[in-house]
C-alpha atoms as a PDB file:
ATOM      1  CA  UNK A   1      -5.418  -3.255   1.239  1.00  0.00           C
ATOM      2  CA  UNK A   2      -7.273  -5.197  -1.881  1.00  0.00           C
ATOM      3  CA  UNK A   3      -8.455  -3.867  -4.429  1.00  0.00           C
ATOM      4  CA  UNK A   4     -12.047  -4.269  -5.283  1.00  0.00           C
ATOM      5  CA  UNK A   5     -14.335  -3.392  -8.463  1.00  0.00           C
ATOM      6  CA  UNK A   6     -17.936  -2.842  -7.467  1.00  0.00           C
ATOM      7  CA  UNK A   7     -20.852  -4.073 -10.035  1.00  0.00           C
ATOM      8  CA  UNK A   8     -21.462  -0.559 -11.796  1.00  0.00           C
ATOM      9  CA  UNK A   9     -17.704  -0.750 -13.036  1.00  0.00           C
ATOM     10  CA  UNK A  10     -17.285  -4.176 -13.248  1.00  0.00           C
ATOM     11  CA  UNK A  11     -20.291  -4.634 -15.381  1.00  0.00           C
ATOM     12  CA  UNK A  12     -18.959  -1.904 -17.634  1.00  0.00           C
ATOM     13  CA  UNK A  13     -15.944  -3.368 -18.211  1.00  0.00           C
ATOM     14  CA  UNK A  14     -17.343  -6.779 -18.767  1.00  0.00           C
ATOM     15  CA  UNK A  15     -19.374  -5.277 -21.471  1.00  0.00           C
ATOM     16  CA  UNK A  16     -16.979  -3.321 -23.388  1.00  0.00           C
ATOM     17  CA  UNK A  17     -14.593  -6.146 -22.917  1.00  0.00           C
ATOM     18  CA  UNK A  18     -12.075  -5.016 -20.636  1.00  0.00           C
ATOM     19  CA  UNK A  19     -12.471  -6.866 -17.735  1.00  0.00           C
ATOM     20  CA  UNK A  20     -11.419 -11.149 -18.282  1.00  0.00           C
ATOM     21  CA  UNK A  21     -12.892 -12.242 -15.080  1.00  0.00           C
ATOM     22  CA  UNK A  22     -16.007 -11.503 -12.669  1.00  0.00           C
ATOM     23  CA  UNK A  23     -15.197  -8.957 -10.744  1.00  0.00           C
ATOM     24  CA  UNK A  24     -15.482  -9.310  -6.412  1.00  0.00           C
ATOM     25  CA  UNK A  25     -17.858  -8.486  -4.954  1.00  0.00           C
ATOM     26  CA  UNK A  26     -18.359  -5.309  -3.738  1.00  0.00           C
ATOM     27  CA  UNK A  27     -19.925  -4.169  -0.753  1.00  0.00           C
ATOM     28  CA  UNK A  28     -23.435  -2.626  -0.504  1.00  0.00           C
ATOM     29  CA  UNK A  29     -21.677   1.258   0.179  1.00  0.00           C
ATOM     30  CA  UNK A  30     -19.602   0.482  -2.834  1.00  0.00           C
ATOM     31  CA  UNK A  31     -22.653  -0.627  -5.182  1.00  0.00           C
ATOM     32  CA  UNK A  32     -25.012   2.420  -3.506  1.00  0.00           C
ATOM     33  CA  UNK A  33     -22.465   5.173  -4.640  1.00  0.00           C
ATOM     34  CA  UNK A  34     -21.791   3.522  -8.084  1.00  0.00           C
ATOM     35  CA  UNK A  35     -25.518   3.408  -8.848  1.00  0.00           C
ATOM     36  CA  UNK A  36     -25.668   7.171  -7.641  1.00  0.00           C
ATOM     37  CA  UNK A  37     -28.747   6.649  -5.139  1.00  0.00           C
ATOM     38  CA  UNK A  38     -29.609   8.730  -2.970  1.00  0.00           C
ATOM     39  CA  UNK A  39     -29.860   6.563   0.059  1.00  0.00           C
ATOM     40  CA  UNK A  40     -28.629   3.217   1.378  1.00  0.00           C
ATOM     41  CA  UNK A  41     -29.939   1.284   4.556  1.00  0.00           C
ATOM     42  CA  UNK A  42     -27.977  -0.703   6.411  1.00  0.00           C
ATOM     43  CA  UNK A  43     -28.216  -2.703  10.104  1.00  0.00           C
ATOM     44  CA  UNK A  44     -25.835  -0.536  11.801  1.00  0.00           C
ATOM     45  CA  UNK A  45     -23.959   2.569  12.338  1.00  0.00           C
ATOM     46  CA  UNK A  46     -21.267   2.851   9.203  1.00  0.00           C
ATOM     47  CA  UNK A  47     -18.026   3.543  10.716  1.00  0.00           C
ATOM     48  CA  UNK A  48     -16.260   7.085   9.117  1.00  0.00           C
ATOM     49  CA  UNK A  49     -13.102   4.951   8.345  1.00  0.00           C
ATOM     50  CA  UNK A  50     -14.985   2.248   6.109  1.00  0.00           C
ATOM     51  CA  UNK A  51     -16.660   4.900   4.086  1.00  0.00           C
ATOM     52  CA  UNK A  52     -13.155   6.385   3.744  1.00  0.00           C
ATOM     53  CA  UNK A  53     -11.628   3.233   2.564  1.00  0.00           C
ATOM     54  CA  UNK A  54     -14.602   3.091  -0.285  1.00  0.00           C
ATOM     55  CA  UNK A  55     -14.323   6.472  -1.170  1.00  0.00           C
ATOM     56  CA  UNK A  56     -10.100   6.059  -1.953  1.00  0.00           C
ATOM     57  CA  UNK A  57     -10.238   2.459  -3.311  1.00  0.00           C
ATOM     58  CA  UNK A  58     -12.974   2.434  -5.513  1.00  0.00           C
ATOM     59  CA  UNK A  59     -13.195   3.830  -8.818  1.00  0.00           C
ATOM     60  CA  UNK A  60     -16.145   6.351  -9.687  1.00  0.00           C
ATOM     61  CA  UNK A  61     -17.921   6.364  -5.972  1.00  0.00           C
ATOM     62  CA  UNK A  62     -17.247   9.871  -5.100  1.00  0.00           C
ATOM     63  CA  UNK A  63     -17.464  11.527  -8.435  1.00  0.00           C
ATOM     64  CA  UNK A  64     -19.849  14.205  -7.846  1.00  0.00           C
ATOM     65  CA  UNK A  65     -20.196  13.104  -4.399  1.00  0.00           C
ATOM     66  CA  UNK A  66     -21.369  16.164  -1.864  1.00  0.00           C
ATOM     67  CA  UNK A  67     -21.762  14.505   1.460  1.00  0.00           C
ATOM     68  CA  UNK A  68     -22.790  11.328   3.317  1.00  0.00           C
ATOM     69  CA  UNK A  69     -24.961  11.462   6.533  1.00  0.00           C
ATOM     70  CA  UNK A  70     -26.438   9.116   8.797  1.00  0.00           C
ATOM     71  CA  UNK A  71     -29.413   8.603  10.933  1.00  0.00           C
ATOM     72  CA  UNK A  72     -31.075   5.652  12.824  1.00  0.00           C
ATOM     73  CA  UNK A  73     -34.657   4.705  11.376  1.00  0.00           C
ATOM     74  CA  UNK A  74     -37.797   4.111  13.428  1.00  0.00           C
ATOM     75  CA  UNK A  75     -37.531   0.375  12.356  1.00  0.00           C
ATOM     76  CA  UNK A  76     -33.951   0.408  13.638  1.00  0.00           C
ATOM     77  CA  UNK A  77     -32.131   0.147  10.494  1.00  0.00           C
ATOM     78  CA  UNK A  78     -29.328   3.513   9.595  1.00  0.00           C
ATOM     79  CA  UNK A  79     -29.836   5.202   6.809  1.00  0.00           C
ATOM     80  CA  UNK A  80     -27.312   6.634   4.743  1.00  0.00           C
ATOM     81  CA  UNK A  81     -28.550   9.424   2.468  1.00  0.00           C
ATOM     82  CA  UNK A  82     -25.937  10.652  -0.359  1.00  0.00           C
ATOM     83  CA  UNK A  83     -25.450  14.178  -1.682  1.00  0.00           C
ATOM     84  CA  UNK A  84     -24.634  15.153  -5.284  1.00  0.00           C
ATOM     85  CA  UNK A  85     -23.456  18.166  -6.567  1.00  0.00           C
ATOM     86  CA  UNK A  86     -24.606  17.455 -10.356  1.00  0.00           C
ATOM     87  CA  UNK A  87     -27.901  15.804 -10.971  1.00  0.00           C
ATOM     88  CA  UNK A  88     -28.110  11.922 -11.259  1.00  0.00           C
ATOM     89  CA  UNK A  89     -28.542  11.295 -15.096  1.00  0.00           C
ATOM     90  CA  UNK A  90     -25.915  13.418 -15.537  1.00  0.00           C
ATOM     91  CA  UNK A  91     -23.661  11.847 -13.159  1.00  0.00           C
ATOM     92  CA  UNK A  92     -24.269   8.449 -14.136  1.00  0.00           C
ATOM     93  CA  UNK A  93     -23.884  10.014 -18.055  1.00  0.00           C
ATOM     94  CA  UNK A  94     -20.191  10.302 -17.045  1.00  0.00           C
ATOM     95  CA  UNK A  95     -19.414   7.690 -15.419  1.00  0.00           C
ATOM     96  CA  UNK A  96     -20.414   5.287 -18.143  1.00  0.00           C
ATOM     97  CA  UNK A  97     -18.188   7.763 -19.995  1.00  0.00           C
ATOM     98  CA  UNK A  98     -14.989   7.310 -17.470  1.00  0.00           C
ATOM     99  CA  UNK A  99     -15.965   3.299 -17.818  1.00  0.00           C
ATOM    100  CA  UNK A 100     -15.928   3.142 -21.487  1.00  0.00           C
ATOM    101  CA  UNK A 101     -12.571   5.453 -21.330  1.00  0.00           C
ATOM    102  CA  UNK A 102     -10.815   3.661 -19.113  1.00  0.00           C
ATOM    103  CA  UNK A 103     -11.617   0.060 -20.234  1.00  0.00           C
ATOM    104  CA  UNK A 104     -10.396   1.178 -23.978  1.00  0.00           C
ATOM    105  CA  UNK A 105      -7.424   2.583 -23.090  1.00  0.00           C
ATOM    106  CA  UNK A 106      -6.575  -0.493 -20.270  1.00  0.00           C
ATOM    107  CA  UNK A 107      -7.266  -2.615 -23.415  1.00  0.00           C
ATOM    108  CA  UNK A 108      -4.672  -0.604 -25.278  1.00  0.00           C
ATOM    109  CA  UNK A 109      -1.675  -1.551 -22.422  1.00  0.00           C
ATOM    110  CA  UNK A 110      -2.850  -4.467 -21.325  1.00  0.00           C
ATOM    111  CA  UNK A 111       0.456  -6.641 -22.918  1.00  0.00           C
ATOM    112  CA  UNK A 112       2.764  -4.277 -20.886  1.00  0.00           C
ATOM    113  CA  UNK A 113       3.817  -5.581 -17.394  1.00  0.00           C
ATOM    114  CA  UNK A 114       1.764  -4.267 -14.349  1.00  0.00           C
ATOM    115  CA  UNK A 115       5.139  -1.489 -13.748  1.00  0.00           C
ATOM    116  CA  UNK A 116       4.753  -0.157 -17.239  1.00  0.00           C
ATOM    117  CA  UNK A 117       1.186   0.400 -16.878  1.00  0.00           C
ATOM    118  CA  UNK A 118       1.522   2.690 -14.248  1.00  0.00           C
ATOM    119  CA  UNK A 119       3.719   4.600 -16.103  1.00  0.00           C
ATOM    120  CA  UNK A 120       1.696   4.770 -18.733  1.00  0.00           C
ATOM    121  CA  UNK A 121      -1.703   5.978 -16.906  1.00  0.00           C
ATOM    122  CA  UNK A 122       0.890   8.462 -15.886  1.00  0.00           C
ATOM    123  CA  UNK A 123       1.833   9.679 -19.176  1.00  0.00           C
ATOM    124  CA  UNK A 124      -1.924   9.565 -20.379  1.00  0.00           C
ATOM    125  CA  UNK A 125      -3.149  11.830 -17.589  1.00  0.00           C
ATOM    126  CA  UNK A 126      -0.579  13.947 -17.696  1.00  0.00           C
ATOM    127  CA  UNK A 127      -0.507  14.380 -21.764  1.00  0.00           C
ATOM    128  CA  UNK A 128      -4.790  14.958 -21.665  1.00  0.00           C
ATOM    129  CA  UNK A 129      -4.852  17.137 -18.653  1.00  0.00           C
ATOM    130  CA  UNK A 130      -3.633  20.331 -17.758  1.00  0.00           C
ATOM    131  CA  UNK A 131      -3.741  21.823 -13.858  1.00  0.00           C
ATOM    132  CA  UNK A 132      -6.546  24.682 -13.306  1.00  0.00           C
ATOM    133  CA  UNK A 133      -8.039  26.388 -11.044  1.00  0.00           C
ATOM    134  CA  UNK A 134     -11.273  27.047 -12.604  1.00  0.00           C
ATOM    135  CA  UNK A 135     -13.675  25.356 -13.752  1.00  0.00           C
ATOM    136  CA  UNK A 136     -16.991  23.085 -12.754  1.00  0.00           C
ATOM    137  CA  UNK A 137     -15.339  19.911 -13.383  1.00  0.00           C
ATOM    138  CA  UNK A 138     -11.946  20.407 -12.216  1.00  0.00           C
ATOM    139  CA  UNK A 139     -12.673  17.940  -9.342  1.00  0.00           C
ATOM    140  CA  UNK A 140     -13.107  15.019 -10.749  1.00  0.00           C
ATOM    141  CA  UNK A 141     -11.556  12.553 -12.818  1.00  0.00           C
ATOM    142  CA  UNK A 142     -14.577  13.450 -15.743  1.00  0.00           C
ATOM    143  CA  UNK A 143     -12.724  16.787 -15.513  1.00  0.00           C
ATOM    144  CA  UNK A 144      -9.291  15.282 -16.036  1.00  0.00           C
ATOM    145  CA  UNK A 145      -9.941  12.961 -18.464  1.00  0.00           C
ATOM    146  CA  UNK A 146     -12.380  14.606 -20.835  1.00  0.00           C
ATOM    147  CA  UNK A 147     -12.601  18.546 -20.034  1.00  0.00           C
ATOM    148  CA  UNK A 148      -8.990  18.433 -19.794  1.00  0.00           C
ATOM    149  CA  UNK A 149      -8.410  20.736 -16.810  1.00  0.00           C
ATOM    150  CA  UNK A 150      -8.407  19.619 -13.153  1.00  0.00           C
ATOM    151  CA  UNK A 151      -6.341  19.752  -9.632  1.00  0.00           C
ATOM    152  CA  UNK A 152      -4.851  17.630  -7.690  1.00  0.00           C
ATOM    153  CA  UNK A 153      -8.329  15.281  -6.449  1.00  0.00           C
ATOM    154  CA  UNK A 154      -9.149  15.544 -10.338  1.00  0.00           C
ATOM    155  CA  UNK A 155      -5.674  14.122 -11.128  1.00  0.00           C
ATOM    156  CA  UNK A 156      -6.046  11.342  -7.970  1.00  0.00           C
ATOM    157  CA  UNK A 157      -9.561   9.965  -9.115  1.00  0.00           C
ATOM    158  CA  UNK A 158      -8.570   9.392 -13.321  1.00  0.00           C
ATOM    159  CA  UNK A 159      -5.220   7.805 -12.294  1.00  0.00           C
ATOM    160  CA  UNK A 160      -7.229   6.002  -9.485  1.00  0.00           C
ATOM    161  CA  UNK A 161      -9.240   4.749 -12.615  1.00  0.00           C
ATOM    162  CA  UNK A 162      -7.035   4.354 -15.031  1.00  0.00           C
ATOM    163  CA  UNK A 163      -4.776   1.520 -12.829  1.00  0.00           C
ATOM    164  CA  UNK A 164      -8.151   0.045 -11.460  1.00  0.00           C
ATOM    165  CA  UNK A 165      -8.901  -0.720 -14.793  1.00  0.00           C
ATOM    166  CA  UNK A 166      -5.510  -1.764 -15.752  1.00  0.00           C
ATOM    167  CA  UNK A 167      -5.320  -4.502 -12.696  1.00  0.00           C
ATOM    168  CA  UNK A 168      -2.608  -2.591 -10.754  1.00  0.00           C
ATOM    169  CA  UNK A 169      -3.954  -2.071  -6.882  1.00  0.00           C
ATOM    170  CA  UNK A 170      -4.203   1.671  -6.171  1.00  0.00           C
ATOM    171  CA  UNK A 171      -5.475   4.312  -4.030  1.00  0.00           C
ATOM    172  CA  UNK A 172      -5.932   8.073  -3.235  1.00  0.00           C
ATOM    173  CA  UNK A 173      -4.366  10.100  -0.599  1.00  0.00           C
ATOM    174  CA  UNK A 174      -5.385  13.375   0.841  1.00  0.00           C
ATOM    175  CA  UNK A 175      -3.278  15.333   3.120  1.00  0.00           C
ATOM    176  CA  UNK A 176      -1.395  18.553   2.358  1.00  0.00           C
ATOM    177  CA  UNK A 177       1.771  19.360  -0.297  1.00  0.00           C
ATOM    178  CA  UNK A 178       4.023  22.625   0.737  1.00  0.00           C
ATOM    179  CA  UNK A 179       1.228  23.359   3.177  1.00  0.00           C
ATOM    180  CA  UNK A 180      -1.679  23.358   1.171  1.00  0.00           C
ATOM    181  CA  UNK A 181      -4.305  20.810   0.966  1.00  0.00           C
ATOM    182  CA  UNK A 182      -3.543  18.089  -1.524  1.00  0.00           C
ATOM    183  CA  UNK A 183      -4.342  14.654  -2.925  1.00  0.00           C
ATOM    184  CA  UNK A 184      -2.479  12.289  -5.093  1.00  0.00           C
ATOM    185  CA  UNK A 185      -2.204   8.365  -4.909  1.00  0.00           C
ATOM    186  CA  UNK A 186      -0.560   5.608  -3.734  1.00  0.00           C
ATOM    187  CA  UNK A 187       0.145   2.457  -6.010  1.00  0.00           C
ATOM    188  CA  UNK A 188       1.197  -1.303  -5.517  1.00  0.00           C
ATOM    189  CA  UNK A 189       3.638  -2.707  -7.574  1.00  0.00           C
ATOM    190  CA  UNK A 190       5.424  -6.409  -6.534  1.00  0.00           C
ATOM    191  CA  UNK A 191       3.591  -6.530  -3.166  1.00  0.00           C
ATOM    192  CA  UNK A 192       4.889  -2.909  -2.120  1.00  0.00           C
ATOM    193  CA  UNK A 193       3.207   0.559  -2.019  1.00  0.00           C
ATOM    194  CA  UNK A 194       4.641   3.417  -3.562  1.00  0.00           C
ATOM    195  CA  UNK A 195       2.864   7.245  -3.692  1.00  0.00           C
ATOM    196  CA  UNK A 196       2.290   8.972  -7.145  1.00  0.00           C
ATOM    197  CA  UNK A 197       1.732  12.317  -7.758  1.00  0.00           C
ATOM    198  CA  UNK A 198       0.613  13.219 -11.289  1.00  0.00           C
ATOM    199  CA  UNK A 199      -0.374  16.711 -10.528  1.00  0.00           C
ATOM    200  CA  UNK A 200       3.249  17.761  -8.774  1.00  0.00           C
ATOM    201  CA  UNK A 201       4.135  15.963 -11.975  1.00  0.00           C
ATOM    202  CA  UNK A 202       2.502  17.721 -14.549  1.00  0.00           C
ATOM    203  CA  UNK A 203       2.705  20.670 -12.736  1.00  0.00           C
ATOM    204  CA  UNK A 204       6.667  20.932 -12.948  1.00  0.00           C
ATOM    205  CA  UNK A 205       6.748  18.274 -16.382  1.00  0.00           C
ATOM    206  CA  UNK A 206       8.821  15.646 -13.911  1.00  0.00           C
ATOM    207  CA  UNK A 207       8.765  12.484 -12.648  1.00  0.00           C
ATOM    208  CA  UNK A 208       9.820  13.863  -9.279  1.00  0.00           C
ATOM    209  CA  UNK A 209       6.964  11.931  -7.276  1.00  0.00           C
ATOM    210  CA  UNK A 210       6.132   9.307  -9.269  1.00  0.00           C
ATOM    211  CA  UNK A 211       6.928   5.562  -7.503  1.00  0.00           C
ATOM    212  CA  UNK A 212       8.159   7.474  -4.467  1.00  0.00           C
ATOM    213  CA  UNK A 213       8.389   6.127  -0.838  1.00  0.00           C
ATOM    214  CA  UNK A 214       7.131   7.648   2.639  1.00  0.00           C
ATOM    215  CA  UNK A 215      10.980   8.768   3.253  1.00  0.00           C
ATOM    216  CA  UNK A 216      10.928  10.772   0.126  1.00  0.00           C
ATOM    217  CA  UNK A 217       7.434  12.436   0.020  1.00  0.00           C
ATOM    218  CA  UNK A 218       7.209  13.467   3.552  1.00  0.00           C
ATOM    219  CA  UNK A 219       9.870  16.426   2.499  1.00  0.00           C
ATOM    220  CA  UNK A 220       7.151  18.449   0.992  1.00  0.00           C
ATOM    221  CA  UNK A 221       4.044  16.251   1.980  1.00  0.00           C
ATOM    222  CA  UNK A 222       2.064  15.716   4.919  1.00  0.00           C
ATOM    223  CA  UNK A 223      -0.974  12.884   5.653  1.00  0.00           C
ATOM    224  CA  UNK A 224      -2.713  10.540   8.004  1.00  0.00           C
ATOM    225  CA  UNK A 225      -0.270   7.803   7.873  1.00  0.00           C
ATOM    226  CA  UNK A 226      -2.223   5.558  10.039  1.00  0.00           C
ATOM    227  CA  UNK A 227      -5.077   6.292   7.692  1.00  0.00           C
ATOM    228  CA  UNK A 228      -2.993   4.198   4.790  1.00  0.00           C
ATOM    229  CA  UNK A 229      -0.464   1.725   3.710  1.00  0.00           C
ATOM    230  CA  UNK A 230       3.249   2.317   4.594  1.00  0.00           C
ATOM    231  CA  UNK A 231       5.160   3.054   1.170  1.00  0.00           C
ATOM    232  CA  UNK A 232       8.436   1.370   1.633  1.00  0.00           C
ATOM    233  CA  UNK A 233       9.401   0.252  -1.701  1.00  0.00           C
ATOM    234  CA  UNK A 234      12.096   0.516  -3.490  1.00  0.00           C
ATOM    235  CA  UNK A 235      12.056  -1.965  -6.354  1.00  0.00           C
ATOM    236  CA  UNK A 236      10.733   0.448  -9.146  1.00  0.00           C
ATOM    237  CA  UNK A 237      11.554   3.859 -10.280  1.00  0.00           C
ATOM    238  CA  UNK A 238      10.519   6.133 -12.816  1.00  0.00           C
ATOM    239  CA  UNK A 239      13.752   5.322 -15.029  1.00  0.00           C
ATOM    240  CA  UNK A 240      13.891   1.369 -14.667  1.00  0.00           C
ATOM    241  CA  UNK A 241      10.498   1.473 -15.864  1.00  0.00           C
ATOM    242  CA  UNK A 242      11.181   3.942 -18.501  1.00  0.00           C
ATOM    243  CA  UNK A 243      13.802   1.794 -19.856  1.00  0.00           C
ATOM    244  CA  UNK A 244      12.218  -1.216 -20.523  1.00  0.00           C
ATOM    245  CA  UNK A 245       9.153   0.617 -21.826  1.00  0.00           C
ATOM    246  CA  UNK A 246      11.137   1.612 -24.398  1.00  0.00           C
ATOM    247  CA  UNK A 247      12.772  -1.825 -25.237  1.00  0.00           C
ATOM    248  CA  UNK A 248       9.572  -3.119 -25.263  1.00  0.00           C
ATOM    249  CA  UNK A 249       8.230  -0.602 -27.609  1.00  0.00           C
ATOM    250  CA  UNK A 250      11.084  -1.050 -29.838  1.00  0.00           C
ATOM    251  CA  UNK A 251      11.299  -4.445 -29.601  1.00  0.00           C
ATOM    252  CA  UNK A 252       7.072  -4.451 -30.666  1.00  0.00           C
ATOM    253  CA  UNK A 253       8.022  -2.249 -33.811  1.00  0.00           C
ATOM    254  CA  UNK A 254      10.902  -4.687 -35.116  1.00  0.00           C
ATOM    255  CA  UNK A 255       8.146  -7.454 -34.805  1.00  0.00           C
ATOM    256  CA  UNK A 256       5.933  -5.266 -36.951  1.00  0.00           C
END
């Protein structure tokens, strides 16, 4: 599954300079949800599993996101009518907020290799956030990333951000951990998927599911595996990548 950027964020990044190329281009669901409009029309039926696919691979369309329904119009055309739970200014206030976050701090990384990135949206999210229960923004990545308090889908969406920003292909997952609904994300590194799960993370202060394959996460999680990739690989791991992070830091402070 590609990763695409649709015109809201790629226009954001282009602007604050984060982005080195034109982004692809998106589809019309995509561009309707990152504008935050309140309808979309399109010339047929929208199957359930494409608006899935937008709302785990692209960055910002389901902040504040409700619900999506569907109706044919008397011309014939469907129309798709969107659902927020926060008003629109306000919505769109944060996510030129989450753009201008994310494209500074991808800017900050960007001479690490596409492995030590991911770490290091790890270590960001997990050093600026804390897990909670409570809260009105604890659901989205806004939450994570600038309240400083979220669960698990708060967690998915920022690190979904943070590696869409940073280049690296990456998704979110929903399904269930120990029983109990969940979501967390699945990354590509090298050609292969792996699953990463900041809030078990943070939550225990381990690595324990980060760069993780289906074999290991299916102890404790559970989710529609037909729904996404197969994470089979076996390349990376938390401490490879820790390692040469560190050689490459120290190397970077004997050049300075």
């Amino acid at each position: 599954m590609k990763l695409r950027c649709f015109p809201f964020l790629g226009a954001m990044l282009l602007f604050t300079g984060c982005a080195k190329a034109a982004p692809l281009p998106a589809d019309d669901l995509a561009q309707a949800l990152a504008e935050t409009r309140a309808s979309a029309r399109f010339d047929d039926i929208v199957p359930d599993s494409a608006i899935q696919a937008v709302l785990q691979t692209e960055p910002l369309c389901r902040i504040g996101l409700a619900a999506v329904t569907q109706h044919r119009a008397p011309d014939g055309a469907v129309c798709m009518e969107f659902t927020y739970a926060l008003p629109r200014e306000a919505l769109i206030a944060q996510k030129s907020a989450l753009a201008q976050y994310a494209a500074e701090w991808a800017g900050s990384v960007s001479g690490y290799t596409p492995a030590q990135r991911v770490l290091l949206a790890h270590t960001r999210l997990c050093a600026v956030c804390e897990y909670a229960e409570s809260g009105d923004l604890i659901h989205s990545a806004y939450g994570a990333l600038f309240a400083g308090h979220a669960v698990c889908d708060g967690y998915a969406e920022a690190f979904l951000l943070l590696c869409a920003c940073a280049g690296i292909p990456c998704m979110t997952v929903t399904g269930t951990a120990e029983g109990k609904p969940h979501a967390w994300n699945l990354v590509q590194l090298g050609g292969q998927w792996y699953h990463a799960d900041c809030a078990w993370d943070d939550l225990r202060q381990t690595h324990s599911c980060f760069l993780k394959n289906d074999a290991f996460m299916q102890r404790d999680h559970t989710w529609e595996k037909a729904a996404v990739p197969a994470a089979d690989g076996c390349r990376y791991s938390y401490q490879s990548i820790a390692e040469s992070l560190r050689s490459a830091q120290n190397a970077q402070v004997c050049i300075e």
